[in-house]
PDB file of N, CA and C in Angstrom:
ATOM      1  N   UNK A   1      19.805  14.247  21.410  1.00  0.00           N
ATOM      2  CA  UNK A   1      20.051  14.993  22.626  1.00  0.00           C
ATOM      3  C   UNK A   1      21.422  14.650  23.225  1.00  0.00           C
ATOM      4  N   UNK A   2      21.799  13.560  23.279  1.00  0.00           N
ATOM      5  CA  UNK A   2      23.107  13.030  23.825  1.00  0.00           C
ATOM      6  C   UNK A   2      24.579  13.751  23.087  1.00  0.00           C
ATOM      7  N   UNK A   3      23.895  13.882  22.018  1.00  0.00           N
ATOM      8  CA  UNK A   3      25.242  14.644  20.748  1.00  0.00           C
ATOM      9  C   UNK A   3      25.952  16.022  21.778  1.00  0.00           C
ATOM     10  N   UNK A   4      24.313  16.343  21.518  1.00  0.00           N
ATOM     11  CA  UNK A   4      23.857  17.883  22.188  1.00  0.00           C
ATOM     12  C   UNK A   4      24.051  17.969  23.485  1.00  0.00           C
ATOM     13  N   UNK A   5      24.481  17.891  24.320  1.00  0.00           N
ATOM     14  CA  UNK A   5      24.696  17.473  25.522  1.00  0.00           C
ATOM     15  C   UNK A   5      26.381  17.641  25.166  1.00  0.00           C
ATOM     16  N   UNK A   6      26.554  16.287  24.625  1.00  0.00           N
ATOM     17  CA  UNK A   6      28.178  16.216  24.607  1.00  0.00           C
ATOM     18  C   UNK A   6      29.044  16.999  23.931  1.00  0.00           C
ATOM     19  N   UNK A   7      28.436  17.675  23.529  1.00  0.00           N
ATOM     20  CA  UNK A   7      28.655  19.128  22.085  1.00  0.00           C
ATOM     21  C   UNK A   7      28.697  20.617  23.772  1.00  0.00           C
ATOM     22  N   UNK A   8      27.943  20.601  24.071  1.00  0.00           N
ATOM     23  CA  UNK A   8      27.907  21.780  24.913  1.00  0.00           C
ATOM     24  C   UNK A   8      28.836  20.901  26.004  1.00  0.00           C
ATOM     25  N   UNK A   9      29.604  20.002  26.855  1.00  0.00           N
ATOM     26  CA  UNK A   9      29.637  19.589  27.920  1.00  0.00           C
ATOM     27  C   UNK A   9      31.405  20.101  27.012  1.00  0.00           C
ATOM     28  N   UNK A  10      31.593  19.924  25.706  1.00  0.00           N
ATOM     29  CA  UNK A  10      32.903  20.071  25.278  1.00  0.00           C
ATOM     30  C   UNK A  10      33.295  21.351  25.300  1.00  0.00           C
ATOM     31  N   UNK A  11      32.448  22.543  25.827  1.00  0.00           N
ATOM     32  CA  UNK A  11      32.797  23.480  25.760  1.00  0.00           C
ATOM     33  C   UNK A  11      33.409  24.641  26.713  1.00  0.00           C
ATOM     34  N   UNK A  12      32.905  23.626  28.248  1.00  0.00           N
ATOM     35  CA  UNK A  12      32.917  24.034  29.573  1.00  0.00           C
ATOM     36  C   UNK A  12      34.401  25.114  29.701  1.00  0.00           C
ATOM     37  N   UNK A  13      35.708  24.771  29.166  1.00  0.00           N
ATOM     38  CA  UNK A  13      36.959  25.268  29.336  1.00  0.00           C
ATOM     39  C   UNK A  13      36.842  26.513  28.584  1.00  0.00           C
ATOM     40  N   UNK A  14      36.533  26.341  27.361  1.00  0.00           N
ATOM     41  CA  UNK A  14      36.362  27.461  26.675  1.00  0.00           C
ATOM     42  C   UNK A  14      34.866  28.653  27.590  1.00  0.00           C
ATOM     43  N   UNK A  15      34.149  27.739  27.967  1.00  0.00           N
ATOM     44  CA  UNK A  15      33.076  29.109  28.572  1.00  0.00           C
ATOM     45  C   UNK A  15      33.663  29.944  29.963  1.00  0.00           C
ATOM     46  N   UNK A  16      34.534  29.025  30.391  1.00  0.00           N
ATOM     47  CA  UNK A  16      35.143  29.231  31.855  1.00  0.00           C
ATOM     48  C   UNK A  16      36.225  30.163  31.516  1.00  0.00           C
ATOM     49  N   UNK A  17      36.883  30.682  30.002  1.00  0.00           N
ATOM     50  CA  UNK A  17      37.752  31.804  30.063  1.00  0.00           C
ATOM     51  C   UNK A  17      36.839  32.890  28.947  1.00  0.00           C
ATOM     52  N   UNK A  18      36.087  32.344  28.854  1.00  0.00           N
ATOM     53  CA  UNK A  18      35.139  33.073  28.518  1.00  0.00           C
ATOM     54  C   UNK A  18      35.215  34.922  29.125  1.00  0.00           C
ATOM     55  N   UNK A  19      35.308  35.986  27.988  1.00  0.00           N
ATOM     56  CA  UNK A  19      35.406  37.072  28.987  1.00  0.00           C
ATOM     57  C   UNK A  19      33.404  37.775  29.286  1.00  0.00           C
ATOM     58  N   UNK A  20      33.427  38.354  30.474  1.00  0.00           N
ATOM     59  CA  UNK A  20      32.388  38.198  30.957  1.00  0.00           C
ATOM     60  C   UNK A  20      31.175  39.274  29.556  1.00  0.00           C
ATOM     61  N   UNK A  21      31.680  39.674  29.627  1.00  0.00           N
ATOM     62  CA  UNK A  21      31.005  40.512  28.645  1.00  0.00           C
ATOM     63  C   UNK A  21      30.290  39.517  26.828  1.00  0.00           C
ATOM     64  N   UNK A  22      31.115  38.854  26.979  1.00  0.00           N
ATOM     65  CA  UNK A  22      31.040  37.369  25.463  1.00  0.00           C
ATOM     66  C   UNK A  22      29.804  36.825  26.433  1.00  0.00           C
ATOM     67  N   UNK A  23      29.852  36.198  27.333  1.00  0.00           N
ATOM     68  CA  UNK A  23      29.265  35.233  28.231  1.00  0.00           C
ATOM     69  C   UNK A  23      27.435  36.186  27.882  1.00  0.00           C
ATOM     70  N   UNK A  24      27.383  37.104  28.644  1.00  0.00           N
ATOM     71  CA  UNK A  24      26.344  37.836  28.542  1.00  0.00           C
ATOM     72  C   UNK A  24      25.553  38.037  27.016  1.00  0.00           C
ATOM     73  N   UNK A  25      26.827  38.504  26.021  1.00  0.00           N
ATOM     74  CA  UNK A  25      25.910  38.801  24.911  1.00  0.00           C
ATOM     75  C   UNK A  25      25.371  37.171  24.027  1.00  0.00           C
ATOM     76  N   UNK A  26      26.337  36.135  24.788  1.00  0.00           N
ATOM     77  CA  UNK A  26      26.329  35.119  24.372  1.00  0.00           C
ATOM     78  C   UNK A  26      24.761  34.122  24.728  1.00  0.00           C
ATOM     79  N   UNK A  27      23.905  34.564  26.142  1.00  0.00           N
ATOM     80  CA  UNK A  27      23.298  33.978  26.920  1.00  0.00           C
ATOM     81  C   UNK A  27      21.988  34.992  26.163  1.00  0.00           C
ATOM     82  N   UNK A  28      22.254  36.228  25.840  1.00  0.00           N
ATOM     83  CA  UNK A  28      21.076  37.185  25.496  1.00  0.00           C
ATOM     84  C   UNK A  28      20.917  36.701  24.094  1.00  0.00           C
ATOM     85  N   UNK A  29      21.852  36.048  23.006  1.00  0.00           N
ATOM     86  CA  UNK A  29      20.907  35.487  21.962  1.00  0.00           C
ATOM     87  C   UNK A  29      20.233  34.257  22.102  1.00  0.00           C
ATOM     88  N   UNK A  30      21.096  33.833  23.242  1.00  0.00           N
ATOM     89  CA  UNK A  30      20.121  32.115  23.184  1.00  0.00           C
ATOM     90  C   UNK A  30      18.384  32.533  23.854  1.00  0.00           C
ATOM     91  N   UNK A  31      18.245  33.737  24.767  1.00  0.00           N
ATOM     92  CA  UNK A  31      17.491  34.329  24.875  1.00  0.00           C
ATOM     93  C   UNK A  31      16.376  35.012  23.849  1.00  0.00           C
ATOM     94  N   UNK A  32      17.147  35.472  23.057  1.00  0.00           N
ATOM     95  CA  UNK A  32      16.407  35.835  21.892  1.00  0.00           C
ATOM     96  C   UNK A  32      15.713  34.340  20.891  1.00  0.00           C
ATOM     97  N   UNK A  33      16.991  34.029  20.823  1.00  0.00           N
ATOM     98  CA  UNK A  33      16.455  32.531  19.804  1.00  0.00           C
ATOM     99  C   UNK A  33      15.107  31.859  20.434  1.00  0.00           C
ATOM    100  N   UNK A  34      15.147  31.598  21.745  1.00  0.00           N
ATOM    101  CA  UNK A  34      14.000  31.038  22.431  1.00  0.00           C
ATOM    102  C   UNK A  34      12.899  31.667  22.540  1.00  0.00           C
ATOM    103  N   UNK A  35      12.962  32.701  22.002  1.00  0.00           N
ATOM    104  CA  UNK A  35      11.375  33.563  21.648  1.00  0.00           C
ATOM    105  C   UNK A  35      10.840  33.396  20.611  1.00  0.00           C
ATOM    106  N   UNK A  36      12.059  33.813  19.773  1.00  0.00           N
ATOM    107  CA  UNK A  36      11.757  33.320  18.141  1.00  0.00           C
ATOM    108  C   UNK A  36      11.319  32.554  17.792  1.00  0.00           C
ATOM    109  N   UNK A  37      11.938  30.792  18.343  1.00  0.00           N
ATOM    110  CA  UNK A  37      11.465  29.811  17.814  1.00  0.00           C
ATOM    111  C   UNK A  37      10.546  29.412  19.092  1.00  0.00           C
ATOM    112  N   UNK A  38       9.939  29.845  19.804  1.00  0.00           N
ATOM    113  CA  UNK A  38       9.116  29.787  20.734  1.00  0.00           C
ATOM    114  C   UNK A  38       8.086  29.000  19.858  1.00  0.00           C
ATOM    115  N   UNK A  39       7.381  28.603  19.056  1.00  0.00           N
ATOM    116  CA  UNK A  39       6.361  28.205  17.967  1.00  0.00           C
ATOM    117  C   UNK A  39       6.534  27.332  17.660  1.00  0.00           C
ATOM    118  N   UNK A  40       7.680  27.161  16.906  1.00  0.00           N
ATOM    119  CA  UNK A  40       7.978  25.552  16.869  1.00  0.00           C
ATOM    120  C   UNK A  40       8.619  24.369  17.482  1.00  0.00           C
ATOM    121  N   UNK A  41       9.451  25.206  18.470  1.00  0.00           N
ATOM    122  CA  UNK A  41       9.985  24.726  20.059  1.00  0.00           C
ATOM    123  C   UNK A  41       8.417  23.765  20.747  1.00  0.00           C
ATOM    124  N   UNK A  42       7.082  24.803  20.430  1.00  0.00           N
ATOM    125  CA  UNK A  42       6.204  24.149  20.945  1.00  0.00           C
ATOM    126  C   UNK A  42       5.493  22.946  20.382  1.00  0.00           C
ATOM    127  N   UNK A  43       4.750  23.713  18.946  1.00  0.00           N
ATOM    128  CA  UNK A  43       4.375  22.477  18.376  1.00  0.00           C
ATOM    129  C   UNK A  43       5.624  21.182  18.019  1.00  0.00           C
ATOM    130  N   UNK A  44       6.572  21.360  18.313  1.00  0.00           N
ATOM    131  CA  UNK A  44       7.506  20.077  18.193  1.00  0.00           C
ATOM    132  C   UNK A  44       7.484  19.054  19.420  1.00  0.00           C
ATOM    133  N   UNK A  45       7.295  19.782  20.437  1.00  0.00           N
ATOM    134  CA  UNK A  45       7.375  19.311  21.990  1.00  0.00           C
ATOM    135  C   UNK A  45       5.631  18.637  21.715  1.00  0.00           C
ATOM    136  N   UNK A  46       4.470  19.134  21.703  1.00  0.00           N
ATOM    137  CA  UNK A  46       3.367  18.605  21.804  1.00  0.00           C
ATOM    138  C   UNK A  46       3.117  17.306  20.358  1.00  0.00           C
ATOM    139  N   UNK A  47       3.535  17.876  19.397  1.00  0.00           N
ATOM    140  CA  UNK A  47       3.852  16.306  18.695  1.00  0.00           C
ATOM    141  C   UNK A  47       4.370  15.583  19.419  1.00  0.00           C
ATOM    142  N   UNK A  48       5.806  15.302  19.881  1.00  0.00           N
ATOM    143  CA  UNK A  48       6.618  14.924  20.557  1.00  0.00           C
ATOM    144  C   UNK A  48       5.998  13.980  21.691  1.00  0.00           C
ATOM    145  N   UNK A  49       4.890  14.574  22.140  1.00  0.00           N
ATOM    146  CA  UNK A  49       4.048  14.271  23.646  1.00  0.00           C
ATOM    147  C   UNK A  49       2.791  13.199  23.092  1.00  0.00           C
ATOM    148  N   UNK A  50       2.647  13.583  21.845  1.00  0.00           N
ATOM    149  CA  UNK A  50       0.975  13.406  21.535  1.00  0.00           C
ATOM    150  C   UNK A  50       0.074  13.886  21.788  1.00  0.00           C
ATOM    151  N   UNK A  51       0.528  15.291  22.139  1.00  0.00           N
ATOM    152  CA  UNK A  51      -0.372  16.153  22.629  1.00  0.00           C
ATOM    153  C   UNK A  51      -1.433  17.234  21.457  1.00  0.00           C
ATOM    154  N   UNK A  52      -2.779  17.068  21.643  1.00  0.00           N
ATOM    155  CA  UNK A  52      -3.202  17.699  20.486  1.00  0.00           C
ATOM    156  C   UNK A  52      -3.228  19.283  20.421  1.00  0.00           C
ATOM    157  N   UNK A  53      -2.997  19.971  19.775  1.00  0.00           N
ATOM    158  CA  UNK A  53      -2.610  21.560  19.824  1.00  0.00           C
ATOM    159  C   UNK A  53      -3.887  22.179  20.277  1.00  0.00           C
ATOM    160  N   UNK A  54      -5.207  21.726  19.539  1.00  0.00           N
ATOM    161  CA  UNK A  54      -6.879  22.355  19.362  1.00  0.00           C
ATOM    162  C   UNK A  54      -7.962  21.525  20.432  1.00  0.00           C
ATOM    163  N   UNK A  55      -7.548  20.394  21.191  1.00  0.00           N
ATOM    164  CA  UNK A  55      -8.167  19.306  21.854  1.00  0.00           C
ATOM    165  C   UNK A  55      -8.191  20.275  23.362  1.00  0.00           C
ATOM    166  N   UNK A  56      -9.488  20.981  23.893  1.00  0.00           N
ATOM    167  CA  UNK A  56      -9.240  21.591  25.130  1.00  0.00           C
ATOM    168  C   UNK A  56      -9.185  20.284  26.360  1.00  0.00           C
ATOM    169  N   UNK A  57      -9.286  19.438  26.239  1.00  0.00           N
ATOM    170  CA  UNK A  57      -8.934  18.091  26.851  1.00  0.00           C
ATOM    171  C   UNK A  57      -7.448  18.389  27.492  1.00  0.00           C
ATOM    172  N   UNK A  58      -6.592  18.814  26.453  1.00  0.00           N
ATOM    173  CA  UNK A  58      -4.958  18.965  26.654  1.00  0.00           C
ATOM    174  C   UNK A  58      -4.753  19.870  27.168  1.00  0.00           C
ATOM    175  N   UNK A  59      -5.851  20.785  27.500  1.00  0.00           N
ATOM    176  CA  UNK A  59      -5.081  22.072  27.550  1.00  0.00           C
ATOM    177  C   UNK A  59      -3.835  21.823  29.066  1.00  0.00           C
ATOM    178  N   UNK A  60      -4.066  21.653  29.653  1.00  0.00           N
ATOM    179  CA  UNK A  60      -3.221  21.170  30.875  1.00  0.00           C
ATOM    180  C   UNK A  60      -1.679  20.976  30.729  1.00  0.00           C
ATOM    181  N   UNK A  61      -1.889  19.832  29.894  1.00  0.00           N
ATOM    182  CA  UNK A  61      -0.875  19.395  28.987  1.00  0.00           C
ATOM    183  C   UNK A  61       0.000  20.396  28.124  1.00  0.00           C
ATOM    184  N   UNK A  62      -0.769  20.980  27.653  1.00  0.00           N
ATOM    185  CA  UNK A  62       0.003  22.208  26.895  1.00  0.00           C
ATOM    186  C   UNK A  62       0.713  22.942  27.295  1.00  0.00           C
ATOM    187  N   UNK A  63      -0.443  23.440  28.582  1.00  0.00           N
ATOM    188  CA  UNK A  63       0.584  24.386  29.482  1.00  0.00           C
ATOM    189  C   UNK A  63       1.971  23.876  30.289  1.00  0.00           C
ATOM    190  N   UNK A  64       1.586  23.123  30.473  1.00  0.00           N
ATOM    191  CA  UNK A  64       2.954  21.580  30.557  1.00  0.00           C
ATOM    192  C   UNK A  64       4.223  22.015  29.938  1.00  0.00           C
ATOM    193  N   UNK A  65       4.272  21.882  28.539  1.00  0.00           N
ATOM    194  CA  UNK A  65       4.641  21.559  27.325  1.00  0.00           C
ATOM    195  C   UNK A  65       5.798  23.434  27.609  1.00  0.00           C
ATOM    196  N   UNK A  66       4.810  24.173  27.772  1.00  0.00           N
ATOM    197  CA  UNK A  66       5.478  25.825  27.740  1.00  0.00           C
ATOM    198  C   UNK A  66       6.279  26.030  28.839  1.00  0.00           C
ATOM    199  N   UNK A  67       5.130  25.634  30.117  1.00  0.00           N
ATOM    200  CA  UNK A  67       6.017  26.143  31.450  1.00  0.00           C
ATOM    201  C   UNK A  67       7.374  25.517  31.810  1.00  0.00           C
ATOM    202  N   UNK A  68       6.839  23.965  31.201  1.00  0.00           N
ATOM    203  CA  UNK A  68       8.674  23.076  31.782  1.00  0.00           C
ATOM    204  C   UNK A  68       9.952  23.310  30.434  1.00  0.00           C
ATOM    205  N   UNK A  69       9.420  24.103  29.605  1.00  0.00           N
ATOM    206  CA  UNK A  69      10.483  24.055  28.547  1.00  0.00           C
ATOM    207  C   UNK A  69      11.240  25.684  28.506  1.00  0.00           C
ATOM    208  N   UNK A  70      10.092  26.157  27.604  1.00  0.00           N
ATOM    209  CA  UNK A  70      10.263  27.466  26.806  1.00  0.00           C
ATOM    210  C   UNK A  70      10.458  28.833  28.107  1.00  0.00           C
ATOM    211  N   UNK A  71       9.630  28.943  28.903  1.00  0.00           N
ATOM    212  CA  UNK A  71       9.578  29.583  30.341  1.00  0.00           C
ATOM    213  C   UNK A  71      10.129  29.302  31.202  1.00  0.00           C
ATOM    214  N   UNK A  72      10.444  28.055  31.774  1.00  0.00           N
ATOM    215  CA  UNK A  72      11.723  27.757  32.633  1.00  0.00           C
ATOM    216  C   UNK A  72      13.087  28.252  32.124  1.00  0.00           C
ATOM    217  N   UNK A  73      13.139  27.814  30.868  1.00  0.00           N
ATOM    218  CA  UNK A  73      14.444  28.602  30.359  1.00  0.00           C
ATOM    219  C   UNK A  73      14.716  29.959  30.347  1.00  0.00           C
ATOM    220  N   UNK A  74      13.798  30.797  29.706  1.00  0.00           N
ATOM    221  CA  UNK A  74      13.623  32.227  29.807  1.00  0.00           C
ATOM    222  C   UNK A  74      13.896  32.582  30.974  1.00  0.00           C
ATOM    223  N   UNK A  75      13.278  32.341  32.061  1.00  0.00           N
ATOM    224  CA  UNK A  75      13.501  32.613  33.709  1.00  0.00           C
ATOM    225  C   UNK A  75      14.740  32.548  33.552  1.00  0.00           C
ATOM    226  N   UNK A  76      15.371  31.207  33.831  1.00  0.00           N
ATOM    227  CA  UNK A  76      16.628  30.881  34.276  1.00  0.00           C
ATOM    228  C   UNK A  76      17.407  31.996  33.608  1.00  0.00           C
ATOM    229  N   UNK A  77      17.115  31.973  32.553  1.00  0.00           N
ATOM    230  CA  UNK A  77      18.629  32.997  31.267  1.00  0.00           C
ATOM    231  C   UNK A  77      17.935  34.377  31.994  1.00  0.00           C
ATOM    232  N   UNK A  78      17.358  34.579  32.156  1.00  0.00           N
ATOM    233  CA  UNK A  78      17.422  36.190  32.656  1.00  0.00           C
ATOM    234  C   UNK A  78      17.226  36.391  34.218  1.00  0.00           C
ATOM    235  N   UNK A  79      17.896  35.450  34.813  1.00  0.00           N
ATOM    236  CA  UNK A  79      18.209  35.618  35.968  1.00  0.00           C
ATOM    237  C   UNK A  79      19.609  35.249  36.507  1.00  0.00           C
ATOM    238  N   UNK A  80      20.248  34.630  35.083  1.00  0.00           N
ATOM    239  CA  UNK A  80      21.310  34.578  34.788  1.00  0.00           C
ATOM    240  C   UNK A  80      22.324  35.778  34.561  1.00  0.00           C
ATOM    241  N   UNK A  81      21.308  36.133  33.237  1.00  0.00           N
ATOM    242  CA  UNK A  81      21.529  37.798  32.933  1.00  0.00           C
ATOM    243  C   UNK A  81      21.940  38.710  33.450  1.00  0.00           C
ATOM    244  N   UNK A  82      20.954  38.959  34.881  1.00  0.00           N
ATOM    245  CA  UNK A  82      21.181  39.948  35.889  1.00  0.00           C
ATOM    246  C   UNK A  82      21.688  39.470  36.743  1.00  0.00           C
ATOM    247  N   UNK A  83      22.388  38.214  37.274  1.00  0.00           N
ATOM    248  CA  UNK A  83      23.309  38.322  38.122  1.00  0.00           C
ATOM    249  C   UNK A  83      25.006  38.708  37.294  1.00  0.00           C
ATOM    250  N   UNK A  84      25.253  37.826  35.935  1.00  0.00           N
ATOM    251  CA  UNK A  84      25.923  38.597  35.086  1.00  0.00           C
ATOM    252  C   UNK A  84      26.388  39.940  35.061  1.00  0.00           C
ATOM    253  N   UNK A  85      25.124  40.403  34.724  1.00  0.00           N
ATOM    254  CA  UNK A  85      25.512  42.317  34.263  1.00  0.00           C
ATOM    255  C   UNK A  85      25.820  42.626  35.498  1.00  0.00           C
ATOM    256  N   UNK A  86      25.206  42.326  37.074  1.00  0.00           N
ATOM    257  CA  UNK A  86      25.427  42.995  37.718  1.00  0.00           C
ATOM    258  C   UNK A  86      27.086  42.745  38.506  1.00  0.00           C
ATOM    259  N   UNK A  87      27.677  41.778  38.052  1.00  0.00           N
ATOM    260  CA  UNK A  87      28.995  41.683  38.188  1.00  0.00           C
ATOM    261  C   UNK A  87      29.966  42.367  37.205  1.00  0.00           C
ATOM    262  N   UNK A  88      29.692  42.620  35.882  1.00  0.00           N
ATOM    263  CA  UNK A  88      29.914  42.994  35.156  1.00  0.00           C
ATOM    264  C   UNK A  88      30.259  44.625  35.436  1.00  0.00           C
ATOM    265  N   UNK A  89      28.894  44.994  36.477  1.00  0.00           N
ATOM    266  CA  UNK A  89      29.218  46.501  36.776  1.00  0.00           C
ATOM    267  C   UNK A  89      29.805  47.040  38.012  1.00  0.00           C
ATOM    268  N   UNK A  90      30.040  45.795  38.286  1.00  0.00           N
ATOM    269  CA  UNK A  90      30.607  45.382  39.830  1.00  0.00           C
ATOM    270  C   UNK A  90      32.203  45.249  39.603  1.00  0.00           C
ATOM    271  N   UNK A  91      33.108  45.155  38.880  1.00  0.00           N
ATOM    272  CA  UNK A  91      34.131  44.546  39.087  1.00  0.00           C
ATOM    273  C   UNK A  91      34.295  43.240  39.330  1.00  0.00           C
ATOM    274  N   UNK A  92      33.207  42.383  38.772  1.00  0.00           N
ATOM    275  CA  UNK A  92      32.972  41.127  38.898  1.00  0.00           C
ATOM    276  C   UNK A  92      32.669  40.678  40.047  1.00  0.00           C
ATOM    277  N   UNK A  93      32.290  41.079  40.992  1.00  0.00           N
ATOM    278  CA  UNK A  93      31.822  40.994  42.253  1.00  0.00           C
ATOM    279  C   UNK A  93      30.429  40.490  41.847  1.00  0.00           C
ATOM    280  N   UNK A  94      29.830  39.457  42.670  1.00  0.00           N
ATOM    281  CA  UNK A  94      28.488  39.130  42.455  1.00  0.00           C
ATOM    282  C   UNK A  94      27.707  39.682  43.493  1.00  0.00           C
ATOM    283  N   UNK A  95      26.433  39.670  43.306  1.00  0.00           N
ATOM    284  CA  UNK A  95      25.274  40.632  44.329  1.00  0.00           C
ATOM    285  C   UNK A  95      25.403  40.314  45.061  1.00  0.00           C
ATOM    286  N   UNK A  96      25.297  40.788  46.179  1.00  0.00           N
ATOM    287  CA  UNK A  96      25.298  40.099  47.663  1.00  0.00           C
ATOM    288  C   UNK A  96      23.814  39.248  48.357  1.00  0.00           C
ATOM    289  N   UNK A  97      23.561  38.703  48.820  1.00  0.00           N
ATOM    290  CA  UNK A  97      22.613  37.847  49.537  1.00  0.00           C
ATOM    291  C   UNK A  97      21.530  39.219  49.856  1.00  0.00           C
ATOM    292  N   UNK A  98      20.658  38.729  50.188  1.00  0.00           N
ATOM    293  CA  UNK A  98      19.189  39.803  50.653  1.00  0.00           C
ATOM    294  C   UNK A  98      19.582  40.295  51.950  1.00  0.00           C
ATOM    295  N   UNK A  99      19.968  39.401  52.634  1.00  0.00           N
ATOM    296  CA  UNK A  99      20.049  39.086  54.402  1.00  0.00           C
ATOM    297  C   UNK A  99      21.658  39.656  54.296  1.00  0.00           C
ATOM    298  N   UNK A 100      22.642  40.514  53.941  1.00  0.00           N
ATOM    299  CA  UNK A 100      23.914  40.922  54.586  1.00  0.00           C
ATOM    300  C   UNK A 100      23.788  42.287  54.583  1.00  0.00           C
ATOM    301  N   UNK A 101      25.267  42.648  55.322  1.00  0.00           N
ATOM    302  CA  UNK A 101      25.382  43.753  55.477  1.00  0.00           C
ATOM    303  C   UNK A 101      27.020  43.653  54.867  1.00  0.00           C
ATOM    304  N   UNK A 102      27.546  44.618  54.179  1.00  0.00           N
ATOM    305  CA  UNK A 102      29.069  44.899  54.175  1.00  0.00           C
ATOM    306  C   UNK A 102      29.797  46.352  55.338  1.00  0.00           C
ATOM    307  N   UNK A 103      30.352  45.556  55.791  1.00  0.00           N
ATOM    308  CA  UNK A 103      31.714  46.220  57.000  1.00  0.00           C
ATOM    309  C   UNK A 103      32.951  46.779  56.379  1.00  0.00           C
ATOM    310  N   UNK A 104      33.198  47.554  56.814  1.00  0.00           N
ATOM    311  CA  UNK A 104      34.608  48.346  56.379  1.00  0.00           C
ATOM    312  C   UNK A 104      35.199  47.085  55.904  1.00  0.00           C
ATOM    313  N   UNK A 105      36.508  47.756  54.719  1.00  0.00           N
ATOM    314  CA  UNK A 105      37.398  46.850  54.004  1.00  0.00           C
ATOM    315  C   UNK A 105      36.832  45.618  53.503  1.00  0.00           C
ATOM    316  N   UNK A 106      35.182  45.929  52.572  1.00  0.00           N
ATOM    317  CA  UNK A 106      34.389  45.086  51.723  1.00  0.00           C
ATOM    318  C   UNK A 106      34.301  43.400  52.371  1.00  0.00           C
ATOM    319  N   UNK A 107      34.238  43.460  53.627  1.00  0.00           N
ATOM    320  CA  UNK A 107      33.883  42.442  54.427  1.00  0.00           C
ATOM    321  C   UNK A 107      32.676  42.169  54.620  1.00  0.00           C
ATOM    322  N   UNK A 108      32.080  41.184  54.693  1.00  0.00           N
ATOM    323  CA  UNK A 108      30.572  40.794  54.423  1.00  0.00           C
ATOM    324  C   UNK A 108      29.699  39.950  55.442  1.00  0.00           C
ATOM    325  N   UNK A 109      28.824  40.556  56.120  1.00  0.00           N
ATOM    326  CA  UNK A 109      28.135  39.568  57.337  1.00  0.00           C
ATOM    327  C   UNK A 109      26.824  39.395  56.936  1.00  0.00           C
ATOM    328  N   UNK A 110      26.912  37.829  56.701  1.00  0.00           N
ATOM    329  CA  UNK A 110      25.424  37.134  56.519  1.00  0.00           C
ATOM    330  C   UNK A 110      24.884  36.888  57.479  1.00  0.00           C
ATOM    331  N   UNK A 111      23.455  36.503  57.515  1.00  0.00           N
ATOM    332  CA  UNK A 111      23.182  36.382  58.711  1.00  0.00           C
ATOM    333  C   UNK A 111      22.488  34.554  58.251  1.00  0.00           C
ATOM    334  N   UNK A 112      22.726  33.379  58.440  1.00  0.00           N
ATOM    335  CA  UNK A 112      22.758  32.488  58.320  1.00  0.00           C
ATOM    336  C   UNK A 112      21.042  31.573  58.858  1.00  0.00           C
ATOM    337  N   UNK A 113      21.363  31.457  59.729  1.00  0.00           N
ATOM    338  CA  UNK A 113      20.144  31.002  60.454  1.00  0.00           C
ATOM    339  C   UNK A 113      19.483  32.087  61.266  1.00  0.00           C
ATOM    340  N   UNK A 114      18.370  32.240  61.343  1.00  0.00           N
ATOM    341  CA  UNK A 114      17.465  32.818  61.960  1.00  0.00           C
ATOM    342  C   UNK A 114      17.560  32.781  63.652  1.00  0.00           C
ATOM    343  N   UNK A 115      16.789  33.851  64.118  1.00  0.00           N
ATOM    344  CA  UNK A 115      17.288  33.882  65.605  1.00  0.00           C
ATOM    345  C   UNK A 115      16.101  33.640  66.075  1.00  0.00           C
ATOM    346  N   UNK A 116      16.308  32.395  66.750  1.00  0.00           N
ATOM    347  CA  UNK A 116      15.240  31.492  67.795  1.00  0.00           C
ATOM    348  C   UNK A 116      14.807  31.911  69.329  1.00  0.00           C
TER     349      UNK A 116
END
């Protein structure tokens, strides 16, 4: 893991001129890959744990094993995704907050704290 880590941490300059469109199709195969190997991503992680695959004892555990790995990731990358594309169709502009409004000459009012 440490390799792996220091293997992706070497890449930061290169992802940062990254053009946005690479970035996206780049994030949608690691997306894909994580479905694919969704199977052995798992049974590797529950070996890994000592976790038994058929033992309903584990089941807990298992679900463990999916939600903090394989599904956290998925989330993240496709929420990645769509803030991505939607800059992408934006002029690189990212979405705006839930809570604003935009004002003449693409000026932007959040509304910060709540009114007491």
């Amino acid at each position: 893991v440490p390799k792996i880590v220091a293997r992706v941490a070497s890449k930061s300059n290169e992802w940062k001129s990254l053009p946005l469109e690479n970035k996206i199709q780049l994030l949608k195969q690691v997306l894909r890959n994580t479905i694919q190997y969704h199977d052995e991503w798992t049974s590797l992680s529950l070996q890994d744990r000592g976790i038994s695959a058929t033992d309903p004892r584990h089941g807990c555990a298992r679900a463990d094993v999916i939600t903090c790995s394989q599904a956290t990731l998925g989330s993240y990358l496709n929420g990645l995704l769509s803030s991505l594309e939607f800059c992408a169709k934006h002029e690189g502009m990212p979405p705006p907050p839930k809570s604003s409004r935009i004002l003449e000459h693409k000026k932007c009012v959040v509304t910060v704290w709540p009114s007491t």
